[in-house]
PDB file of N, CA and C in Angstrom:
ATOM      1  N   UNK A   1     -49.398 189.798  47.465  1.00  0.00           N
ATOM      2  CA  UNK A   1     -49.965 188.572  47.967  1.00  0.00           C
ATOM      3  C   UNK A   1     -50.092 187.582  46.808  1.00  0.00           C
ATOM      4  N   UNK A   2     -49.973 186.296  47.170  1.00  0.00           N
ATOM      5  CA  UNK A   2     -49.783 185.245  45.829  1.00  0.00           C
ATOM      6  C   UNK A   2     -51.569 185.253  45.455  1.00  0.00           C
ATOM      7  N   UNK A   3     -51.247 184.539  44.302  1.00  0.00           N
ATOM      8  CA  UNK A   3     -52.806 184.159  43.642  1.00  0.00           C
ATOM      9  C   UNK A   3     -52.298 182.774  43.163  1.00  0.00           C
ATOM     10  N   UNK A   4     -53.400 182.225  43.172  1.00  0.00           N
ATOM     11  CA  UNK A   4     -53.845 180.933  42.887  1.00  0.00           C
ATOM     12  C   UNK A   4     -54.359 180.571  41.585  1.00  0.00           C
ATOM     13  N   UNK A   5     -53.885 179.844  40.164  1.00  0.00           N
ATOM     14  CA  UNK A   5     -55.368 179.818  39.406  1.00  0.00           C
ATOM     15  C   UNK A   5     -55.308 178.421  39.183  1.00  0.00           C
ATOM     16  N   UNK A   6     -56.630 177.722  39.912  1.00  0.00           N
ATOM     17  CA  UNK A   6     -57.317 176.458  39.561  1.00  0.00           C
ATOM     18  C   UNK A   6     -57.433 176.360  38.442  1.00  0.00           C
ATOM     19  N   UNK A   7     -57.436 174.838  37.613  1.00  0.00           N
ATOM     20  CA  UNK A   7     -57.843 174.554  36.573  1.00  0.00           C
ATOM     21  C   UNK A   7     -58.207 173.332  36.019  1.00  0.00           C
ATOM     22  N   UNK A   8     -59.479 173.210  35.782  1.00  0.00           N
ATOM     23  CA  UNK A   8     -59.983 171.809  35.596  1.00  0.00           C
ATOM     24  C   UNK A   8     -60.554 172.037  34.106  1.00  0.00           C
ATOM     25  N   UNK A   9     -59.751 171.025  33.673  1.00  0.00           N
ATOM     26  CA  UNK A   9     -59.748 170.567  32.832  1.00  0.00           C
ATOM     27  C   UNK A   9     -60.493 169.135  31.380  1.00  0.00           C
ATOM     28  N   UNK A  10     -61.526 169.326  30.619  1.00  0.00           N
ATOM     29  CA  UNK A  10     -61.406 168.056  29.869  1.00  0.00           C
ATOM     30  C   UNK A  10     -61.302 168.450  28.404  1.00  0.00           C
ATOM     31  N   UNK A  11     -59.834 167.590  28.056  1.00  0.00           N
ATOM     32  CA  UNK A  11     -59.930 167.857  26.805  1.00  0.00           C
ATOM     33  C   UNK A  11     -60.616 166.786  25.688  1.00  0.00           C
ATOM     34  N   UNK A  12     -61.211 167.291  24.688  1.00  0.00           N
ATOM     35  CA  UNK A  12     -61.475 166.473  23.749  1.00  0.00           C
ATOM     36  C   UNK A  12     -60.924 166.618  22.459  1.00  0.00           C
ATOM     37  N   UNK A  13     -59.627 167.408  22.219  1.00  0.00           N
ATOM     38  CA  UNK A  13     -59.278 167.039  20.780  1.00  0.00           C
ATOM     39  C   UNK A  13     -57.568 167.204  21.222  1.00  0.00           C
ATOM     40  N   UNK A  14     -56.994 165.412  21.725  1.00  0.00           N
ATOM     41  CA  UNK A  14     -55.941 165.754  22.435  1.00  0.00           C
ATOM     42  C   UNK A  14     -54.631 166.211  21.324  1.00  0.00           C
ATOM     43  N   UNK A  15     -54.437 166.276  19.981  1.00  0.00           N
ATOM     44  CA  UNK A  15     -53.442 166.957  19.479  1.00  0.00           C
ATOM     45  C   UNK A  15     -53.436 168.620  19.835  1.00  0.00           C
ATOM     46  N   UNK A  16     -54.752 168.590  19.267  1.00  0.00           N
ATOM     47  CA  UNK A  16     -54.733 170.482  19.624  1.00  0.00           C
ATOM     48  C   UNK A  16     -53.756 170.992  20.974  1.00  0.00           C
ATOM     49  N   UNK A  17     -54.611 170.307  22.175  1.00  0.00           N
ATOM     50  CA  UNK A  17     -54.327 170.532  23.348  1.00  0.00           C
ATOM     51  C   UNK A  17     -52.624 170.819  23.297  1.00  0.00           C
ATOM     52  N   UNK A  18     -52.087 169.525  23.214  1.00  0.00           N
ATOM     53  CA  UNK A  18     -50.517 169.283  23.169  1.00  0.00           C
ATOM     54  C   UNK A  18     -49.865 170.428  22.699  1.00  0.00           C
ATOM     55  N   UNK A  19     -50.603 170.982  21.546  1.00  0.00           N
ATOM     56  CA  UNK A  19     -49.836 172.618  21.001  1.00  0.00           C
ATOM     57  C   UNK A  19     -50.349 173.205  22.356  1.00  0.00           C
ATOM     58  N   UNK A  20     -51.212 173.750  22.534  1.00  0.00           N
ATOM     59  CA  UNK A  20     -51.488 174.459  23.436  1.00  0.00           C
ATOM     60  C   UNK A  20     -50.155 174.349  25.099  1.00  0.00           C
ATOM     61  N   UNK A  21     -50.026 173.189  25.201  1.00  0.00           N
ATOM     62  CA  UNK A  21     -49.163 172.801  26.367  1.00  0.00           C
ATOM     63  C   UNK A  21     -47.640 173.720  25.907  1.00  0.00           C
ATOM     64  N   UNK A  22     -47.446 173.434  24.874  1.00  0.00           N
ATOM     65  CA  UNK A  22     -45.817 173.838  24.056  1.00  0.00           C
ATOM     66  C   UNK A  22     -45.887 175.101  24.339  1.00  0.00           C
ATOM     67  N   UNK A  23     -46.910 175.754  24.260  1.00  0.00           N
ATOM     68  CA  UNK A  23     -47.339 177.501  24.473  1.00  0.00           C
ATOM     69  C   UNK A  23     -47.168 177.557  25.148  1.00  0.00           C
ATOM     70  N   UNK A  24     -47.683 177.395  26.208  1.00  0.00           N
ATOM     71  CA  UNK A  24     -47.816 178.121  27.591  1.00  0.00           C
ATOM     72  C   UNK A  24     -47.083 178.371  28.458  1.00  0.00           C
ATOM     73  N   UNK A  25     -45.954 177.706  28.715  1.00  0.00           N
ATOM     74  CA  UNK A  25     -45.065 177.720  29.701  1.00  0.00           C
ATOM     75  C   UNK A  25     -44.573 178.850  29.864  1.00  0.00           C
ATOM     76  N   UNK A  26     -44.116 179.930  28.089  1.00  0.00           N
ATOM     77  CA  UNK A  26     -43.459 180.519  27.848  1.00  0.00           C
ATOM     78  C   UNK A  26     -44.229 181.939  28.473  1.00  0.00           C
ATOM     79  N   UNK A  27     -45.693 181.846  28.022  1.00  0.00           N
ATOM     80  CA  UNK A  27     -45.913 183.350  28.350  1.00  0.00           C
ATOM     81  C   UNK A  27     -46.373 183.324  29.670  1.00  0.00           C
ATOM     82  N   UNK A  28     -46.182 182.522  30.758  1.00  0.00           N
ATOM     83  CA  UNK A  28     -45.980 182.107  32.589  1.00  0.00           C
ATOM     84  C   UNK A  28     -45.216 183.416  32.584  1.00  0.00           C
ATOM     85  N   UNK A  29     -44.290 183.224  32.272  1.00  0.00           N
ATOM     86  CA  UNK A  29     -42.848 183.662  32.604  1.00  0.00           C
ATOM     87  C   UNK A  29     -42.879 185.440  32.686  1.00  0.00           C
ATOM     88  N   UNK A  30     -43.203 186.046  31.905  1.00  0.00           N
ATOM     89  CA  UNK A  30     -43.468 187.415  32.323  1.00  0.00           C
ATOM     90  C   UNK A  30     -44.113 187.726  33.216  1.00  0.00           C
ATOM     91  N   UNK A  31     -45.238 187.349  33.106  1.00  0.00           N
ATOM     92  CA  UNK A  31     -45.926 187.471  34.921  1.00  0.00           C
ATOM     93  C   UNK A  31     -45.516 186.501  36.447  1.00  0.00           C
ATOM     94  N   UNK A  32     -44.190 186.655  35.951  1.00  0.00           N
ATOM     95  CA  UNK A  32     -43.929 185.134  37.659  1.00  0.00           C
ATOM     96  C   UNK A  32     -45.100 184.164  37.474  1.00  0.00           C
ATOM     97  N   UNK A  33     -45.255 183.593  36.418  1.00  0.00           N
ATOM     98  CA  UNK A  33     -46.303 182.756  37.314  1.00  0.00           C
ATOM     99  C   UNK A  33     -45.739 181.323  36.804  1.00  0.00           C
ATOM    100  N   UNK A  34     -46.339 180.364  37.604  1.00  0.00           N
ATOM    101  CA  UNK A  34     -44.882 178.936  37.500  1.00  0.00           C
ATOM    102  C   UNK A  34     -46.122 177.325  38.178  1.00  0.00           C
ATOM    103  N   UNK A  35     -45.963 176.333  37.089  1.00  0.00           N
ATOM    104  CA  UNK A  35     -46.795 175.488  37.645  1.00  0.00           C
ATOM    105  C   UNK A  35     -46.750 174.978  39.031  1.00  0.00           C
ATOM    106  N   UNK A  36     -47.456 174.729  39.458  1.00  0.00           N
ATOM    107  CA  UNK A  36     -47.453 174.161  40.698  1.00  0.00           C
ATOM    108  C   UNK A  36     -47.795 172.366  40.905  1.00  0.00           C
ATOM    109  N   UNK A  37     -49.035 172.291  39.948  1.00  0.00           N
ATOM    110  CA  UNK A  37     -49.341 171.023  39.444  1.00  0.00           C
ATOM    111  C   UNK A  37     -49.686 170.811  37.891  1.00  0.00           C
ATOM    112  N   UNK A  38     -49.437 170.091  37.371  1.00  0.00           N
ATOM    113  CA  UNK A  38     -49.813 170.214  35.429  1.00  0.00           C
ATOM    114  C   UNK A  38     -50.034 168.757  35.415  1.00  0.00           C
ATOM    115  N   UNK A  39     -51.143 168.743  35.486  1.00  0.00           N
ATOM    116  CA  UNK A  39     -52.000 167.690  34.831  1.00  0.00           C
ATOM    117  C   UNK A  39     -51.707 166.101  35.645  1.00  0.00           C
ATOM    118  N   UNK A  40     -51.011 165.839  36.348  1.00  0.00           N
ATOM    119  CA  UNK A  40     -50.730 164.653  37.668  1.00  0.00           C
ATOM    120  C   UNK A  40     -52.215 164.155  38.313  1.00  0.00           C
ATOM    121  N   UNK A  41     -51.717 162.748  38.682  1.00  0.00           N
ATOM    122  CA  UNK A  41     -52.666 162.185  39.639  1.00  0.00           C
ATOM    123  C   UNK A  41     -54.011 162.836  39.971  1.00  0.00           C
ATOM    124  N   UNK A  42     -54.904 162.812  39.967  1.00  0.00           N
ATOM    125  CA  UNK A  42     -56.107 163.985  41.024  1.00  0.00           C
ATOM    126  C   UNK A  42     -56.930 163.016  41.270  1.00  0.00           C
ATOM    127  N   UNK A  43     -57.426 163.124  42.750  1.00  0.00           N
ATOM    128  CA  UNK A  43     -58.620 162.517  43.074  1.00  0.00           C
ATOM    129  C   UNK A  43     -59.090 163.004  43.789  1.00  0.00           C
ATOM    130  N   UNK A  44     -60.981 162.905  43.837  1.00  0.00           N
ATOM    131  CA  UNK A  44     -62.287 163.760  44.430  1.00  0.00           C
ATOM    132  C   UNK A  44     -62.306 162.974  45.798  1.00  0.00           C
ATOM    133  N   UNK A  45     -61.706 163.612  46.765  1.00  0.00           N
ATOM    134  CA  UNK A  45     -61.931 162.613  48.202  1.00  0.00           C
ATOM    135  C   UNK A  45     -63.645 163.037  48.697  1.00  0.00           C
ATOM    136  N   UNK A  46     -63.691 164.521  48.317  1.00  0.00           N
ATOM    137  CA  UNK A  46     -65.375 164.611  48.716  1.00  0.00           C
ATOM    138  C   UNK A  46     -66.215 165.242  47.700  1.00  0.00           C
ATOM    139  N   UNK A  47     -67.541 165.356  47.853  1.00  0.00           N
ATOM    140  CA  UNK A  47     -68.228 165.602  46.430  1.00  0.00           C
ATOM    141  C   UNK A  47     -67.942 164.775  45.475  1.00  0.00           C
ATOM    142  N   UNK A  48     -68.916 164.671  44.255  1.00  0.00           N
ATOM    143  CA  UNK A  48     -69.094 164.772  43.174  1.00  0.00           C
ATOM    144  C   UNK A  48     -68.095 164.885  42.160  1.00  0.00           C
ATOM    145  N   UNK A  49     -67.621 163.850  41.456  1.00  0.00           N
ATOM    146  CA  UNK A  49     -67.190 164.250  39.991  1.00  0.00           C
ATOM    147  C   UNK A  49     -65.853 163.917  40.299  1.00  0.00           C
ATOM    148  N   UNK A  50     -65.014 163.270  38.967  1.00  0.00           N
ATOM    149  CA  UNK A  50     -63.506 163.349  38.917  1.00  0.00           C
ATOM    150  C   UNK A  50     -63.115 164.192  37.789  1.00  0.00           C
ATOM    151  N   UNK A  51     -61.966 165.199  38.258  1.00  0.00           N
ATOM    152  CA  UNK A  51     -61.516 166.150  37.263  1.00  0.00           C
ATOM    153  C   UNK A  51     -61.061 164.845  36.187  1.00  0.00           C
ATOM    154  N   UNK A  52     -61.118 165.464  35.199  1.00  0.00           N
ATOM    155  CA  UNK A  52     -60.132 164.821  34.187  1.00  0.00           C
ATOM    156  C   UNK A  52     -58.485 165.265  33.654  1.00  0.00           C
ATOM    157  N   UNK A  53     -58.593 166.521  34.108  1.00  0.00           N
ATOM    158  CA  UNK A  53     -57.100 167.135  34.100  1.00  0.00           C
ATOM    159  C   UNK A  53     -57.072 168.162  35.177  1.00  0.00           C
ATOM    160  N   UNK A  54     -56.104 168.389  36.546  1.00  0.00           N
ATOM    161  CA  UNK A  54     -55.948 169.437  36.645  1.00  0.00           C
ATOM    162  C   UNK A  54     -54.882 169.928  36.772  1.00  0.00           C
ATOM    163  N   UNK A  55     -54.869 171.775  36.882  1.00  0.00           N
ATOM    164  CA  UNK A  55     -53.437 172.530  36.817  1.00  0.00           C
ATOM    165  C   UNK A  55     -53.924 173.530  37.438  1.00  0.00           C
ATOM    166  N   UNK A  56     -52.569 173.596  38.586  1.00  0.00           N
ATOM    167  CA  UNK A  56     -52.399 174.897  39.186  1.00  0.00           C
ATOM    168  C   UNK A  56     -51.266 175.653  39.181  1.00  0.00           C
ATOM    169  N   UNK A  57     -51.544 177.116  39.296  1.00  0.00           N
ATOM    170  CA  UNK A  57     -50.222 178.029  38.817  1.00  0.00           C
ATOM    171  C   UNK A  57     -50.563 179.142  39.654  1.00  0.00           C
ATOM    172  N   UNK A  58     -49.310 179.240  40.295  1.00  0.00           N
ATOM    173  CA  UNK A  58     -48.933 180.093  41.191  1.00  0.00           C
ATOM    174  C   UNK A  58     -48.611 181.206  40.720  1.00  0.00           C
ATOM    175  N   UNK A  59     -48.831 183.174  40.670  1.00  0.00           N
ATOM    176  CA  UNK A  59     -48.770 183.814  40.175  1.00  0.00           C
ATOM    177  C   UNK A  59     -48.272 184.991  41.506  1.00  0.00           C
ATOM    178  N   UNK A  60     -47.555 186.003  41.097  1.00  0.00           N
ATOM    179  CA  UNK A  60     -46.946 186.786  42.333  1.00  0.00           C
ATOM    180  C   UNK A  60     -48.240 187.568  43.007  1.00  0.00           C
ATOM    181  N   UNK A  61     -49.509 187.630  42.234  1.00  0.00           N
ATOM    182  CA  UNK A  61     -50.451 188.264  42.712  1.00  0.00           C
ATOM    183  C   UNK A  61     -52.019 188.443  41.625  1.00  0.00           C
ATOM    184  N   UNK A  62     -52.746 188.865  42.123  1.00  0.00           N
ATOM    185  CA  UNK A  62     -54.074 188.019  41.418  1.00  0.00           C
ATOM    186  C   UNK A  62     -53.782 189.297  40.303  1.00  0.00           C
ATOM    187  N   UNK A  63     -53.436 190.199  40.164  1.00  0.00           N
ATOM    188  CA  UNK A  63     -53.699 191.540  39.136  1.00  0.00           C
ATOM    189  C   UNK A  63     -52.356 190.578  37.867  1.00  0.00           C
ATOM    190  N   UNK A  64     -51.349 190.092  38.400  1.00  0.00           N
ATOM    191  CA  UNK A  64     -50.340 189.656  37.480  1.00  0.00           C
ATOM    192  C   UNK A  64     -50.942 188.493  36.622  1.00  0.00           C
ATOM    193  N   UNK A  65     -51.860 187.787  37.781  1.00  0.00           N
ATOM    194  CA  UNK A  65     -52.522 186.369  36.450  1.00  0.00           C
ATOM    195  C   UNK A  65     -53.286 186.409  35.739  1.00  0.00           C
ATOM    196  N   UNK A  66     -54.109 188.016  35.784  1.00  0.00           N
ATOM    197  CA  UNK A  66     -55.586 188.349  35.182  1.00  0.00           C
ATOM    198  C   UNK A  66     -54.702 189.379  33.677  1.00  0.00           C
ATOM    199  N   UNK A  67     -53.528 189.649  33.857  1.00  0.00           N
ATOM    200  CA  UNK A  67     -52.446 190.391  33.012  1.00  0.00           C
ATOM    201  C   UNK A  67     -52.019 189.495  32.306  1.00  0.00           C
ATOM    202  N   UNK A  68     -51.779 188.273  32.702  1.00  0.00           N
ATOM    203  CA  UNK A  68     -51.391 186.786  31.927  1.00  0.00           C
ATOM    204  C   UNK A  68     -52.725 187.195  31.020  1.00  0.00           C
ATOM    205  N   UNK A  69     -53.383 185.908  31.218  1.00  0.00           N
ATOM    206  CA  UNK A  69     -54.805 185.860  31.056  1.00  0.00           C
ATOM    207  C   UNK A  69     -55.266 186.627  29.550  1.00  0.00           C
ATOM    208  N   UNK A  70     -54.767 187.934  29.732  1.00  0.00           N
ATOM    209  CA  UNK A  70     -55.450 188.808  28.527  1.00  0.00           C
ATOM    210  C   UNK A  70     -54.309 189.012  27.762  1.00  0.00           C
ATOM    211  N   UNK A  71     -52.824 188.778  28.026  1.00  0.00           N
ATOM    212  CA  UNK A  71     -51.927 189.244  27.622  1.00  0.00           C
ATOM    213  C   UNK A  71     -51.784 188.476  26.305  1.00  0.00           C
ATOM    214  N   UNK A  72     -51.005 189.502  25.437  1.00  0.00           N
ATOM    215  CA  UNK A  72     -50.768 189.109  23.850  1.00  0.00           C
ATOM    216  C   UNK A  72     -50.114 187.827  23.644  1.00  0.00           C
ATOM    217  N   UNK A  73     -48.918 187.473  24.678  1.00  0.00           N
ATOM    218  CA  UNK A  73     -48.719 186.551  24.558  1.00  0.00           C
ATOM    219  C   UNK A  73     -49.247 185.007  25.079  1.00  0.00           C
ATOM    220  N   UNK A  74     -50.727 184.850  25.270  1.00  0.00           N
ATOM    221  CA  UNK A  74     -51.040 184.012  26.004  1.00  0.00           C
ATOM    222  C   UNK A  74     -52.562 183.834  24.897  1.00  0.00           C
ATOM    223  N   UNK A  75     -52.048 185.082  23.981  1.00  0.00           N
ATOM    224  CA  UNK A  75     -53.634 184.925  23.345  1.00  0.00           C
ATOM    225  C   UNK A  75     -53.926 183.457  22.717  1.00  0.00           C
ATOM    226  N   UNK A  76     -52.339 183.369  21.403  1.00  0.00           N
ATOM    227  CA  UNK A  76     -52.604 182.142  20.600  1.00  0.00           C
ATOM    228  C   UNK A  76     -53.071 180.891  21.369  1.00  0.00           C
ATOM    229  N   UNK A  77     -51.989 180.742  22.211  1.00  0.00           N
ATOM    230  CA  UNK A  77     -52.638 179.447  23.242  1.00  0.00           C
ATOM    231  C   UNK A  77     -53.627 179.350  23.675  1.00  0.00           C
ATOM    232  N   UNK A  78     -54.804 180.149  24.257  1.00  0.00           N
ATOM    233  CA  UNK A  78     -55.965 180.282  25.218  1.00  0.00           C
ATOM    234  C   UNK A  78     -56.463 179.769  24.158  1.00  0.00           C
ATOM    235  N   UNK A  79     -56.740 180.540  22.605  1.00  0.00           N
ATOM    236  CA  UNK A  79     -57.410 180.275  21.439  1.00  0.00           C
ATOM    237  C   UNK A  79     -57.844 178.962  21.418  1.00  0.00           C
ATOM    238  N   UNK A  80     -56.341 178.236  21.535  1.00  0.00           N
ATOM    239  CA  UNK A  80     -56.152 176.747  20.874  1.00  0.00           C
ATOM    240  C   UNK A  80     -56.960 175.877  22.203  1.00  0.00           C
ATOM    241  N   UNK A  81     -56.631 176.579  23.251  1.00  0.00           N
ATOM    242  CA  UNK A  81     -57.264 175.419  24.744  1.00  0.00           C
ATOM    243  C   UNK A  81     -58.272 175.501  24.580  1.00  0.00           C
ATOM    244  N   UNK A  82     -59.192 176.443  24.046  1.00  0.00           N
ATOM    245  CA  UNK A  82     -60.805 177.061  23.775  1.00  0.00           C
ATOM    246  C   UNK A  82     -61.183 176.313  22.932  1.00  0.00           C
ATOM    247  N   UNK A  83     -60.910 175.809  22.182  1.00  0.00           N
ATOM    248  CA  UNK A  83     -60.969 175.171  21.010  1.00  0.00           C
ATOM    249  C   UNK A  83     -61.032 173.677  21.598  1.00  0.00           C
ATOM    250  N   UNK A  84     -59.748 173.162  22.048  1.00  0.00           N
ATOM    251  CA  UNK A  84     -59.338 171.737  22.380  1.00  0.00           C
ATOM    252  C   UNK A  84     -60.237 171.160  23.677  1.00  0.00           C
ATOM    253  N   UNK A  85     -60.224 172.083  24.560  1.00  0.00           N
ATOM    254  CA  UNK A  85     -61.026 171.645  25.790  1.00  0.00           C
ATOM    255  C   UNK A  85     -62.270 172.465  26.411  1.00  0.00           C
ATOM    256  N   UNK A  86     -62.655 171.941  27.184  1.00  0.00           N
ATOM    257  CA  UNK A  86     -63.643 172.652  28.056  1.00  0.00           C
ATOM    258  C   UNK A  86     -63.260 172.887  29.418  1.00  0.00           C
ATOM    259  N   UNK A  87     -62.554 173.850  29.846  1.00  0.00           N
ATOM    260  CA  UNK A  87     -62.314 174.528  30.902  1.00  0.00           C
ATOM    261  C   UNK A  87     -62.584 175.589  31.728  1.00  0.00           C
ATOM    262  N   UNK A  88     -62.897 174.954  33.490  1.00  0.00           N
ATOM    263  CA  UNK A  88     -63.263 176.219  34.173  1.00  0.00           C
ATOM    264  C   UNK A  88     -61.950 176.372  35.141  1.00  0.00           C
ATOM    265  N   UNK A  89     -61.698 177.717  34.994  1.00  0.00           N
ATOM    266  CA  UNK A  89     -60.299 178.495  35.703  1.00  0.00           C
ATOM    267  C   UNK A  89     -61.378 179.217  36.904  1.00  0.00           C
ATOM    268  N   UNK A  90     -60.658 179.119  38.401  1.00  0.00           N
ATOM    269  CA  UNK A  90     -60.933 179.633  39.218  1.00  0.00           C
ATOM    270  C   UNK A  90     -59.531 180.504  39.714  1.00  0.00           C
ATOM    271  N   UNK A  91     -59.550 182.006  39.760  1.00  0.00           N
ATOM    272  CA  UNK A  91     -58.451 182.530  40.696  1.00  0.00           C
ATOM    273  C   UNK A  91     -58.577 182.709  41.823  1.00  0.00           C
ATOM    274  N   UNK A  92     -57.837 182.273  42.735  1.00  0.00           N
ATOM    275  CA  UNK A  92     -58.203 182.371  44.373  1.00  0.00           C
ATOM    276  C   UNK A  92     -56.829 183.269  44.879  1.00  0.00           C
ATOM    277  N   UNK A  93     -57.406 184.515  45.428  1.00  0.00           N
ATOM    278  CA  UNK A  93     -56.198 185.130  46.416  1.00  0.00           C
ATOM    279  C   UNK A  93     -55.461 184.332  47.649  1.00  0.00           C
ATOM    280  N   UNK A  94     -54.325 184.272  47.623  1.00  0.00           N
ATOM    281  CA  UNK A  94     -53.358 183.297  48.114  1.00  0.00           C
ATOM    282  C   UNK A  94     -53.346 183.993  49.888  1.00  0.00           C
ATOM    283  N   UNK A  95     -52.680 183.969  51.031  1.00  0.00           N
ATOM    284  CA  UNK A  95     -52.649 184.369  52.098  1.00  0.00           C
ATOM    285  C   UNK A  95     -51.223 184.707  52.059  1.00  0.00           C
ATOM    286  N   UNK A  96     -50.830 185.919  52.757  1.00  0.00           N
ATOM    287  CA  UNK A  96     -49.855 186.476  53.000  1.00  0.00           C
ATOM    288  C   UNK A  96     -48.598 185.940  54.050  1.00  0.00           C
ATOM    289  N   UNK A  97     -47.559 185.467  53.104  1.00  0.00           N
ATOM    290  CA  UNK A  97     -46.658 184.471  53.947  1.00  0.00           C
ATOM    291  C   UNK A  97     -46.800 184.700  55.376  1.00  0.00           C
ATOM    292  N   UNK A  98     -46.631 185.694  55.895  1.00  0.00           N
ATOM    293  CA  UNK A  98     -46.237 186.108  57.657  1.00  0.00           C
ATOM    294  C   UNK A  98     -47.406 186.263  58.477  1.00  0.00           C
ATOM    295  N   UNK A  99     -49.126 185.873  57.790  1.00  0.00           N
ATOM    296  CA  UNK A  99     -50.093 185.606  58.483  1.00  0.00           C
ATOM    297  C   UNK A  99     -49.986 184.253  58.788  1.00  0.00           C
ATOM    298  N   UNK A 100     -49.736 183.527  57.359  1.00  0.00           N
ATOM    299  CA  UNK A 100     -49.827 181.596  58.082  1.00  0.00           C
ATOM    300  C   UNK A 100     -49.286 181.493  59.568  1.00  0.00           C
TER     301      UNK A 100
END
């Protein structure tokens, strides 16, 4: 079943970040997981608050993005986003194509 991981984003030290962007794409790729949105347009139609960045990434299943996540190759980058921004990641389990 797919997984979902939300990501809202604000950065405050935008060189750092930019390394961080150069990273990431690469260690997606072992776990299927592939942007869906990176950082485009966003607006709060209800509630409270405008993101300042968001990104979503589609992953083949929630155990593969939580394998991202900790994986060696995803360490340096997380480091640098930890550093550059303040971000909350939500993973949401996706619905099974042939229920929609």
């Amino acid at each position: 079943m797919p997984a979902y991981l939300l990501v809202e984003i604000e950065i405050h030290s935008p060189e750092e970040y930019e390394r961080y962007k150069t990273l990431t794409p690469a260690s997606l790729a072992p776990f299927g997981g592939r942007f869906l949105a990176r950082g485009g347009k966003a607006e709060t139609v209800e509630g409270e608050g405008q993101p300042a960045r968001v990104v979503v990434v589609e992953f083949p299943s929630m155990e593969k993005a939580r394998q991202w996540w900790s994986s060696p190759g995803y360490a340096e980058a997380k480091l640098i986003r930890q550093r550059a921004a303040k971000t909350r990641m939500i993973l949401v389990e996706g619905i099974n194509p042939q229920q929609s």
